[in-house]
C-alpha atoms as a PDB file:
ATOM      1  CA  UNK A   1     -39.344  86.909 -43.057  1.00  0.00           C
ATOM      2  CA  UNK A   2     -40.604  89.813 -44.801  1.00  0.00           C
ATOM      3  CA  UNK A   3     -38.541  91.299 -47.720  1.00  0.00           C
ATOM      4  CA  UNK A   4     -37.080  95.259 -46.785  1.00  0.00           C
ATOM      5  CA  UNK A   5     -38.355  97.613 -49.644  1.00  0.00           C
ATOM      6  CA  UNK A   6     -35.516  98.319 -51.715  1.00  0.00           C
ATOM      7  CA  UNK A   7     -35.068 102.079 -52.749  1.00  0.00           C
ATOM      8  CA  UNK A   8     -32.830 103.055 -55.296  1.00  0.00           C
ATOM      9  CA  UNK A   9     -31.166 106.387 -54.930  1.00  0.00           C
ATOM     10  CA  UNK A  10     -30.177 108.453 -57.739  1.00  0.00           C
ATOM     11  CA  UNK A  11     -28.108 111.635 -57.168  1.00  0.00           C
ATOM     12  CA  UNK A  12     -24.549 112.451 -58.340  1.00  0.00           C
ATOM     13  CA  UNK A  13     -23.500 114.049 -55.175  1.00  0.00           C
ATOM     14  CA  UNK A  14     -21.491 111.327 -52.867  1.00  0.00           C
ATOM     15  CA  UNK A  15     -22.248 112.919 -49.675  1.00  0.00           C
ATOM     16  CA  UNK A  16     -26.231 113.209 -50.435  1.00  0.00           C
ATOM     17  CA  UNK A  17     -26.024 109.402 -51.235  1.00  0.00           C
ATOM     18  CA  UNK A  18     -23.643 108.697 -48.507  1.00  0.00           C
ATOM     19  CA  UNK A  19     -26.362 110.429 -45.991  1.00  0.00           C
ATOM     20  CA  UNK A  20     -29.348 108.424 -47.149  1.00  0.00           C
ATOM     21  CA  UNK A  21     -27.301 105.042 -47.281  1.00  0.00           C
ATOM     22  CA  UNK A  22     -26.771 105.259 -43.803  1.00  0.00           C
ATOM     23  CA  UNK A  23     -29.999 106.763 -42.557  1.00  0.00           C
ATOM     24  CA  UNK A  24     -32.199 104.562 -44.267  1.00  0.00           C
ATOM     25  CA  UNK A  25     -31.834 101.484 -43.163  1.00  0.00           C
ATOM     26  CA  UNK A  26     -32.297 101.830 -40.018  1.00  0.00           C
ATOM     27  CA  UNK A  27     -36.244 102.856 -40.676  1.00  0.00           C
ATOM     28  CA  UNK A  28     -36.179  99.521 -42.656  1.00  0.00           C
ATOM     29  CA  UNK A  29     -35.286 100.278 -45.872  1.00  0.00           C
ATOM     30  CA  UNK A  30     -31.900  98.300 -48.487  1.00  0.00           C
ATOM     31  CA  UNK A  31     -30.202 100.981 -50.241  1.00  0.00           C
ATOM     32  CA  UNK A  32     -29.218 100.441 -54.270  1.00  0.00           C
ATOM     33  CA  UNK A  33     -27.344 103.787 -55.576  1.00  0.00           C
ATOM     34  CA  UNK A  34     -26.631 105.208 -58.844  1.00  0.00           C
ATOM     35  CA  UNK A  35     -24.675 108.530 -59.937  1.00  0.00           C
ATOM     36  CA  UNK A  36     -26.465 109.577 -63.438  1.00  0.00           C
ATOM     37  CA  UNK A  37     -29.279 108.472 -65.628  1.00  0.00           C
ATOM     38  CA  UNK A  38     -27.540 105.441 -67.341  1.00  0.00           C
ATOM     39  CA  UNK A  39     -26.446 104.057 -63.910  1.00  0.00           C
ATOM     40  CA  UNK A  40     -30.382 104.340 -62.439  1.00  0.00           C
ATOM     41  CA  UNK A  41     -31.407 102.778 -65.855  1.00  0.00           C
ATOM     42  CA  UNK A  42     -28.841  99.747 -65.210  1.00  0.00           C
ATOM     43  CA  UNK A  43     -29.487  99.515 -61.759  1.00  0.00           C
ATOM     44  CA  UNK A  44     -33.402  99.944 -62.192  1.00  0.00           C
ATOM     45  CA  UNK A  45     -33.299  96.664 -64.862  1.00  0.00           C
ATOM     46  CA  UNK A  46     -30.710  94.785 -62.519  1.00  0.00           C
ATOM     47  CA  UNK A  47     -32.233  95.016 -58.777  1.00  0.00           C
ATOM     48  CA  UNK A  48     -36.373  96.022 -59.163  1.00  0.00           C
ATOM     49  CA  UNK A  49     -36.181  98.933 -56.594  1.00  0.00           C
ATOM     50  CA  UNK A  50     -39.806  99.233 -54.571  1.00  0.00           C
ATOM     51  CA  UNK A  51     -39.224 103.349 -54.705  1.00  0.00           C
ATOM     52  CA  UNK A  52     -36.755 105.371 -56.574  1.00  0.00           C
ATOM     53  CA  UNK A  53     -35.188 108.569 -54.961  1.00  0.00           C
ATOM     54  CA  UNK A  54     -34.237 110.727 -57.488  1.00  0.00           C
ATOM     55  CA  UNK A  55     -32.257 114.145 -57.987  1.00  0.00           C
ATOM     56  CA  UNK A  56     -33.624 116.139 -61.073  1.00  0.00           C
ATOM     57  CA  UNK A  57     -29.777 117.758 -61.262  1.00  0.00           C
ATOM     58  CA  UNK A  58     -27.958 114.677 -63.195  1.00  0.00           C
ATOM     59  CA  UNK A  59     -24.934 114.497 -65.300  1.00  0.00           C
ATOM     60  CA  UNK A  60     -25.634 114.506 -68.918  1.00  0.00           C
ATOM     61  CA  UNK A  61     -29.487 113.460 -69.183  1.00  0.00           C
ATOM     62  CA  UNK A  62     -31.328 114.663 -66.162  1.00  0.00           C
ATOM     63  CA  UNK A  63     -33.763 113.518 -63.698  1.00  0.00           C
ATOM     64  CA  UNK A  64     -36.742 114.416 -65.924  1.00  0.00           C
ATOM     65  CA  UNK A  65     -35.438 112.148 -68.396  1.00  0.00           C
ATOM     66  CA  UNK A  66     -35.301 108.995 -66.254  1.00  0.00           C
ATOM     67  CA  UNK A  67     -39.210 109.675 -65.094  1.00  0.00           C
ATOM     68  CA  UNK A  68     -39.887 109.286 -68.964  1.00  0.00           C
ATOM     69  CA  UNK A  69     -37.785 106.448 -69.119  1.00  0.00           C
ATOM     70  CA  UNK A  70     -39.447 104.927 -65.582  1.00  0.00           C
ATOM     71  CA  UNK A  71     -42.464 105.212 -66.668  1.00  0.00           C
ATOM     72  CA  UNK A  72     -42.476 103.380 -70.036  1.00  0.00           C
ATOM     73  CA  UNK A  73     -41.928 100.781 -68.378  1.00  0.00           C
ATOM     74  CA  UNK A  74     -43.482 100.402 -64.475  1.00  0.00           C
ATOM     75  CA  UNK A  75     -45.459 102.683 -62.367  1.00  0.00           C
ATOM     76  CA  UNK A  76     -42.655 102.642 -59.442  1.00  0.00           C
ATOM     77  CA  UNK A  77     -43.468 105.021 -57.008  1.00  0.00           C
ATOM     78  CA  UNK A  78     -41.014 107.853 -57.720  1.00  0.00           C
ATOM     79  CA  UNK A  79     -40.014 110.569 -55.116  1.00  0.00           C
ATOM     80  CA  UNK A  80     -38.000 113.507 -56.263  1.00  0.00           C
ATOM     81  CA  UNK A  81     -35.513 114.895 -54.153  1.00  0.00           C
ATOM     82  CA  UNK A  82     -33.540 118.175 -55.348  1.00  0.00           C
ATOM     83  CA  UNK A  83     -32.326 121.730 -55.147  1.00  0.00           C
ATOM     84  CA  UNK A  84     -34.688 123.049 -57.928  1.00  0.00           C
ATOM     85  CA  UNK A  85     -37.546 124.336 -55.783  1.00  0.00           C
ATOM     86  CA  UNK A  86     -39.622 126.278 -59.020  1.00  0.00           C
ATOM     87  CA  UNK A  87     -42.903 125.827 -59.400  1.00  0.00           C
ATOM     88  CA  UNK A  88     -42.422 124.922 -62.892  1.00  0.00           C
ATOM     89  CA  UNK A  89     -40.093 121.919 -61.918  1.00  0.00           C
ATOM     90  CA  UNK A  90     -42.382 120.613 -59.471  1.00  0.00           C
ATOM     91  CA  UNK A  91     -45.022 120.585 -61.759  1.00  0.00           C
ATOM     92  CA  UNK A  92     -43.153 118.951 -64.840  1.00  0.00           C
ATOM     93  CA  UNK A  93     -42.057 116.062 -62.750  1.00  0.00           C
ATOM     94  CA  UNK A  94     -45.180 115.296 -60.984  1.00  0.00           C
ATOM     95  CA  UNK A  95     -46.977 115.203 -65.100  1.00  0.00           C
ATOM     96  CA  UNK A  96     -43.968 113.260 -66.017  1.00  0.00           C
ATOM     97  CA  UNK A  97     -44.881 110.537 -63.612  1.00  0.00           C
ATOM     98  CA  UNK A  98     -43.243 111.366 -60.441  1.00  0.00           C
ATOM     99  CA  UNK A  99     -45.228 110.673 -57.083  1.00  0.00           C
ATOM    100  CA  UNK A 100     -43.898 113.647 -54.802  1.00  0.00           C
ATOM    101  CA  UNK A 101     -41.651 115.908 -54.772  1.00  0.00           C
ATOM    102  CA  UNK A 102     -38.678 117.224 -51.272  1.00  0.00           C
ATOM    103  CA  UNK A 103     -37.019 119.945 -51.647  1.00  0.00           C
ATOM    104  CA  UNK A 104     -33.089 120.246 -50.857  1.00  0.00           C
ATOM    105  CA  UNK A 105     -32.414 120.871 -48.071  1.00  0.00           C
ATOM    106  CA  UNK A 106     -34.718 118.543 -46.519  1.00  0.00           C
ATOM    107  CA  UNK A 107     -35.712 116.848 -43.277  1.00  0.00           C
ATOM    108  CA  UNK A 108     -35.319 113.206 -42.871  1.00  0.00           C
ATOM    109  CA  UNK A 109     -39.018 112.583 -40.810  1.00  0.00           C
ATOM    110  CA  UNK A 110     -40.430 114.410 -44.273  1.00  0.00           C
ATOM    111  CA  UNK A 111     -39.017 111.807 -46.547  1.00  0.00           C
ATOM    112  CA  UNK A 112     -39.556 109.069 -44.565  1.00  0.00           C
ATOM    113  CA  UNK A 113     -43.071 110.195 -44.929  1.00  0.00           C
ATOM    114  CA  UNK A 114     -43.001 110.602 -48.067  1.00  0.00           C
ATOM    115  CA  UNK A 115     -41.571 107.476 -49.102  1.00  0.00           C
ATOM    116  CA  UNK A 116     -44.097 105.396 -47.108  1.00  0.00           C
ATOM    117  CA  UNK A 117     -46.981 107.211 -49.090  1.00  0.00           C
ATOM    118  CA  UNK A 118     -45.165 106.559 -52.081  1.00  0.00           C
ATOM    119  CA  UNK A 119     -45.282 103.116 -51.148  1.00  0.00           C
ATOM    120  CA  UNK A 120     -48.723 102.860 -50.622  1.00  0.00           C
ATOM    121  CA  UNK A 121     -49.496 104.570 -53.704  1.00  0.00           C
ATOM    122  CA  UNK A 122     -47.478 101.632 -55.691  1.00  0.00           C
ATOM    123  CA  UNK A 123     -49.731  99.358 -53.723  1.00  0.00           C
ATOM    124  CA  UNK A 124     -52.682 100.738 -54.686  1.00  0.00           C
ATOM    125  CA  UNK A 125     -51.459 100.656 -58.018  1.00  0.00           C
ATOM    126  CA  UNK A 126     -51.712  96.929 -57.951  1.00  0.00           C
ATOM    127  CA  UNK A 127     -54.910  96.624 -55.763  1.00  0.00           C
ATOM    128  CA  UNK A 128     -57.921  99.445 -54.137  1.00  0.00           C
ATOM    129  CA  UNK A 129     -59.691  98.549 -50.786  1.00  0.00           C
ATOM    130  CA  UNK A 130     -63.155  99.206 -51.323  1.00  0.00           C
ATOM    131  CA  UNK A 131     -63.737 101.316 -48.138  1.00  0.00           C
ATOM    132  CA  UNK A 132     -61.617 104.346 -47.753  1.00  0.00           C
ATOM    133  CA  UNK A 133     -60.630 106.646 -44.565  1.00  0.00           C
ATOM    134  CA  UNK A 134     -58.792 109.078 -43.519  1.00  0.00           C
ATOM    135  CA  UNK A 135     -59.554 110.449 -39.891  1.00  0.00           C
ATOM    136  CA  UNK A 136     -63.123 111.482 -39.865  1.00  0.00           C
ATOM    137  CA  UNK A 137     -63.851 110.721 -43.509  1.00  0.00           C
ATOM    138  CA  UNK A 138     -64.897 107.486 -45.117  1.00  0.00           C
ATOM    139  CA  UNK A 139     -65.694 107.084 -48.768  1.00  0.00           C
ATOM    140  CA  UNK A 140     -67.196 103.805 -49.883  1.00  0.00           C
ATOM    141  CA  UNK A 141     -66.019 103.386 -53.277  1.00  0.00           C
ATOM    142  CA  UNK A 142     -68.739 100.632 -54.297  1.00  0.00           C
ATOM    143  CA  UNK A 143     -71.739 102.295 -52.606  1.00  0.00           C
ATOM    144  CA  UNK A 144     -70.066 105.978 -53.436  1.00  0.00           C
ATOM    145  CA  UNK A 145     -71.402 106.584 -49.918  1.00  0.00           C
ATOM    146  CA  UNK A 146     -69.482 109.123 -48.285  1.00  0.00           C
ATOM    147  CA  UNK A 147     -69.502 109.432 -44.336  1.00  0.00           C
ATOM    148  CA  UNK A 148     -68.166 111.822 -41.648  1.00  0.00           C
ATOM    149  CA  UNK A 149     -68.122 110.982 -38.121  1.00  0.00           C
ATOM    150  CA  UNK A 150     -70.789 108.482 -39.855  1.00  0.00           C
ATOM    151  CA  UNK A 151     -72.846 110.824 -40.843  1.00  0.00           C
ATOM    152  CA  UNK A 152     -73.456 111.044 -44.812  1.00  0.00           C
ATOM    153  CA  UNK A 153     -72.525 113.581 -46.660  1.00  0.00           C
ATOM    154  CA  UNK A 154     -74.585 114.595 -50.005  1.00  0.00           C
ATOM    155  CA  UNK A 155     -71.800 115.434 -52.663  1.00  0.00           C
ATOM    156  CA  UNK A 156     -72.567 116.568 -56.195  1.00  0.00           C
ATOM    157  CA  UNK A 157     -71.489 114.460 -58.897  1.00  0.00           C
ATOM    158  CA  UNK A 158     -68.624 116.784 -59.494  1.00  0.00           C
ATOM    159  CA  UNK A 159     -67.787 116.740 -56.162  1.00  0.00           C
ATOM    160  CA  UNK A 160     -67.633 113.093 -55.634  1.00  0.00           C
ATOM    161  CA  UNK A 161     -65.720 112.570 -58.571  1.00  0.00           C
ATOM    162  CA  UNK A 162     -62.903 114.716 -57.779  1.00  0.00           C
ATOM    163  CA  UNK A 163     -62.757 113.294 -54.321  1.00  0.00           C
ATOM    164  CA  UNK A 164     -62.494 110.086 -55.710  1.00  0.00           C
ATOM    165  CA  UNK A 165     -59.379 110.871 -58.214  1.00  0.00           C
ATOM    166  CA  UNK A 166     -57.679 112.122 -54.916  1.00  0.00           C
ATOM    167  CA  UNK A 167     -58.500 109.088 -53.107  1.00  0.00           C
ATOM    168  CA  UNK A 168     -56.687 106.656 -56.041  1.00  0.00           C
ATOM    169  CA  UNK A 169     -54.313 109.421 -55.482  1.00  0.00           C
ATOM    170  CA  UNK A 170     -53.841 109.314 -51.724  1.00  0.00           C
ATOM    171  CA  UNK A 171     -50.412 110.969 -50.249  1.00  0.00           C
ATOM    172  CA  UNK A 172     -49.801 111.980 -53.557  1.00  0.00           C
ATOM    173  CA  UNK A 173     -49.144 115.538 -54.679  1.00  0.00           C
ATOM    174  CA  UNK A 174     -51.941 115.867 -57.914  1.00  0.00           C
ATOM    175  CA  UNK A 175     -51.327 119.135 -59.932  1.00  0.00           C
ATOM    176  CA  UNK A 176     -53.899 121.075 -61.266  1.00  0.00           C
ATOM    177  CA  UNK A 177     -53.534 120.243 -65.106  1.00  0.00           C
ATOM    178  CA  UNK A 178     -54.265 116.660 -63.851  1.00  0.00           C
ATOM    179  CA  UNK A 179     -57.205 117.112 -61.798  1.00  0.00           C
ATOM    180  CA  UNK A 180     -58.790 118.921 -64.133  1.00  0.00           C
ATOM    181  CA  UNK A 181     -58.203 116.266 -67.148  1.00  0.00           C
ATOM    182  CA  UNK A 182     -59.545 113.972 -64.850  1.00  0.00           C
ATOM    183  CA  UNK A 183     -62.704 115.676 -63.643  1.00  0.00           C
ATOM    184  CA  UNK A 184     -63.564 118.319 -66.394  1.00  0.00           C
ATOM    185  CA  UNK A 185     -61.454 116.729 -69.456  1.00  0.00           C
ATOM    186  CA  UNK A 186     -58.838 117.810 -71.864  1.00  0.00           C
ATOM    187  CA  UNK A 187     -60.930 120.827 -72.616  1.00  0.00           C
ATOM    188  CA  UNK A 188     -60.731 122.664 -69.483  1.00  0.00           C
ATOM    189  CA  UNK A 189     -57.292 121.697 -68.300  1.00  0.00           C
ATOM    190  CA  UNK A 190     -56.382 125.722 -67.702  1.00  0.00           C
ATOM    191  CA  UNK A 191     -59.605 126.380 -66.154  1.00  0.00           C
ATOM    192  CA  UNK A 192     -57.727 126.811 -62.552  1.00  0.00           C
ATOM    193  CA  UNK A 193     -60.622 128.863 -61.046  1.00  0.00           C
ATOM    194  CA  UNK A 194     -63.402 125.930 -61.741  1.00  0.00           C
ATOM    195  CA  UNK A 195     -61.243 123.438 -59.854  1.00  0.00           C
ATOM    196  CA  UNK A 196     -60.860 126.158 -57.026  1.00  0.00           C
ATOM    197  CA  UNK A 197     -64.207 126.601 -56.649  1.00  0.00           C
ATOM    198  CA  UNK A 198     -65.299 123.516 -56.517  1.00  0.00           C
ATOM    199  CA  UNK A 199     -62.455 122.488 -53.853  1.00  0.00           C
ATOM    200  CA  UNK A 200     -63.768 124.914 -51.629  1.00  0.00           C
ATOM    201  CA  UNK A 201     -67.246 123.429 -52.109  1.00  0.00           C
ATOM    202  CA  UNK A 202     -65.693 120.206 -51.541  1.00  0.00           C
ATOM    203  CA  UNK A 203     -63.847 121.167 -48.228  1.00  0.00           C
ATOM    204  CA  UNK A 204     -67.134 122.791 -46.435  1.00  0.00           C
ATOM    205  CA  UNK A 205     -68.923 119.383 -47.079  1.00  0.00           C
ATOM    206  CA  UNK A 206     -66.126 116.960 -45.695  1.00  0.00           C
ATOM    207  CA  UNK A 207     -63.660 119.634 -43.418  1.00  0.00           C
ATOM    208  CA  UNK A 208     -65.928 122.363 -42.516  1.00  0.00           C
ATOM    209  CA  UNK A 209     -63.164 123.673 -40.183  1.00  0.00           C
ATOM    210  CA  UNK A 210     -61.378 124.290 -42.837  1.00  0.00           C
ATOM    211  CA  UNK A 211     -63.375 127.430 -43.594  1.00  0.00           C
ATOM    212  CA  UNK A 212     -61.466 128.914 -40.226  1.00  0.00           C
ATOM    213  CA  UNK A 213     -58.213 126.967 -40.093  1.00  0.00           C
ATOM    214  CA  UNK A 214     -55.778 125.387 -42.366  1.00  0.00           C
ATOM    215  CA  UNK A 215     -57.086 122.533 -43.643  1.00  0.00           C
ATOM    216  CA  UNK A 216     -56.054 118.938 -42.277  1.00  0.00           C
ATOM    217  CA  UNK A 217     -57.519 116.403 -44.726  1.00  0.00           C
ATOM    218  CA  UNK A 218     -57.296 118.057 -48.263  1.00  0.00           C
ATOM    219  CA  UNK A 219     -53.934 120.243 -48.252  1.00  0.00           C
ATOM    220  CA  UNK A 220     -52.764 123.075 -51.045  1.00  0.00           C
ATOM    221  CA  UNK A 221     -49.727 122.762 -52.546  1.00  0.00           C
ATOM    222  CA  UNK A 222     -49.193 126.404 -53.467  1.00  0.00           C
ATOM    223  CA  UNK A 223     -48.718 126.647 -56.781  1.00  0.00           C
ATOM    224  CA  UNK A 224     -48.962 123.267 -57.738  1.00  0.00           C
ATOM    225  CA  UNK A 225     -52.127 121.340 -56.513  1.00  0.00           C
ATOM    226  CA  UNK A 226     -53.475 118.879 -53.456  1.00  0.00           C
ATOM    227  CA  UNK A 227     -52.612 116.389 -51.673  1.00  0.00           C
ATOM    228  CA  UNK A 228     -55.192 114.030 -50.037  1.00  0.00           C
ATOM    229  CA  UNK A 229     -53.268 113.041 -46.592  1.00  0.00           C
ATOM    230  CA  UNK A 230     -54.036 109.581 -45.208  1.00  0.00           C
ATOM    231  CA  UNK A 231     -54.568 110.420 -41.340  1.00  0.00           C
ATOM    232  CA  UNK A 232     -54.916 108.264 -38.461  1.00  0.00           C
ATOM    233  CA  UNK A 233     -58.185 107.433 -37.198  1.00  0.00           C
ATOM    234  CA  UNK A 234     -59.612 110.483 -34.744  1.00  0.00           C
ATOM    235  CA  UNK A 235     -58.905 109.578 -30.798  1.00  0.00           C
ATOM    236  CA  UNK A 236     -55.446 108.148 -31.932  1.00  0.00           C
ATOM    237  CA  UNK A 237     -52.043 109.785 -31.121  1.00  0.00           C
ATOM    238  CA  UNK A 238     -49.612 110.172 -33.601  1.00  0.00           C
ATOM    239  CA  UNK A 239     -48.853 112.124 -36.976  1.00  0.00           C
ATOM    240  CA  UNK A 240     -50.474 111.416 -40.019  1.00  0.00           C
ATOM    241  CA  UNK A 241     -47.896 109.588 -42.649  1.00  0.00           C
ATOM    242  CA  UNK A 242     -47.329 111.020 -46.066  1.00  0.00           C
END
């Protein structure tokens, strides 16, 4: 029988912890809770949660505080869940470690989502298939062959390399500041405008709808950064995860 990934929920409000201890398991997850950032420590050491929910708002030492203290020691997919809905917030956390980032108030389908892309992120933390895809797109990562509808597609060097950082980033949201490390290097890390360009290059060679429609495969998070969605194969039904 195969274990139910165990989230750990840390928020100080009763009723938000209340809401998600009930609604949870039912989509197959076991609920661990904690009120402030010495509780989620304790907890954290005692049970090994799969994902941590966690409110930014704490008691004493806040949420940003226990991403720091996450992340010394695990890369366990981390999904924020608070009121704070600044740009500067969302960006802070996601550097600081965190995975993604819901808003208060929030809908349950999101953050299911969510957590099952967080999920697979701490999967692929521990393990990358070879072969990528995401609807029409396939990126092999050995070859560096890149497909759509199997048909190549010729990407720059530049290009290819920031599609690959989203791909090890899949369902993630990846801010600017760490795209650019990643592709460009600590140098150009404010150099917004050469990671917009190049995104737009990047989205007429793998989504060329996307130069009359909002794009499907490589979304904006205003503000923020991307997110590379994981969607189901095209001809399937269903919504894409994450």
């Amino acid at each position: 029988m195969n274990k139910l990934p165990r989230v750990l929920i840390v928020d100080d409000e009763p009723q938000i912890r209340r809401f998600l201890r009930t609604s949870l398991p039912p989509h197959g997850y076991e609920c661990i809770e904690a009120e402030d950032a010495a509780s989620a420590m304790v907890a954290y050491g005692k049970d090994r949660p799969d994902v941590i929910i966690l409110d930014l708002g704490l008691p004493g030492r806040d949420g940003f505080s226990v991403i720091q203290d996450i992340r010394k020691l695990a890369l366990t997919p981390i999904v924020v869940l608070s009121a704070r809905g600044d740009v500067e917030g969302k960006v802070k956390a996601l550097e600081l470690g965190a995975d993604d980032y819901v808003t208060k108030p929030f809908d349950m389908i999101e953050l299911l989502a969510r957590l099952r892309a967080a999920l697979r992120h701490g999967l692929q933390a521990v393990g990358e298939a070879p072969v990528f895809r995401s609807g029409p797109l396939t990126v092999d990562l050995v070859s560096r062959r890149v497909l759509l509808r199997d048909t190549e597609v010729h990407l720059s060097p530049k290009e290819y390399n920031l599609l690959r950082f989203l791909v090890g980033q899949v369902g993630r949201v990846v801010t600017h500041h760490q795209i650019l490390e990643e592709v460009w290097g600590p140098a150009n890390v404010e150099d917004v405008q050469y990671l917009r360009v190049l995104m737009r290059a990047l989205r007429k060679k793998i989504e060329p709808e996307s130069e009359i429609q909002v794009p499907q495969l490589i979304v904006t998070e205003s503000g923020v950064g991307y997110r590379l969605m994981l969607l189901p194969p095209e001809g399937r039904a269903g919504g894409a995860p994450g």
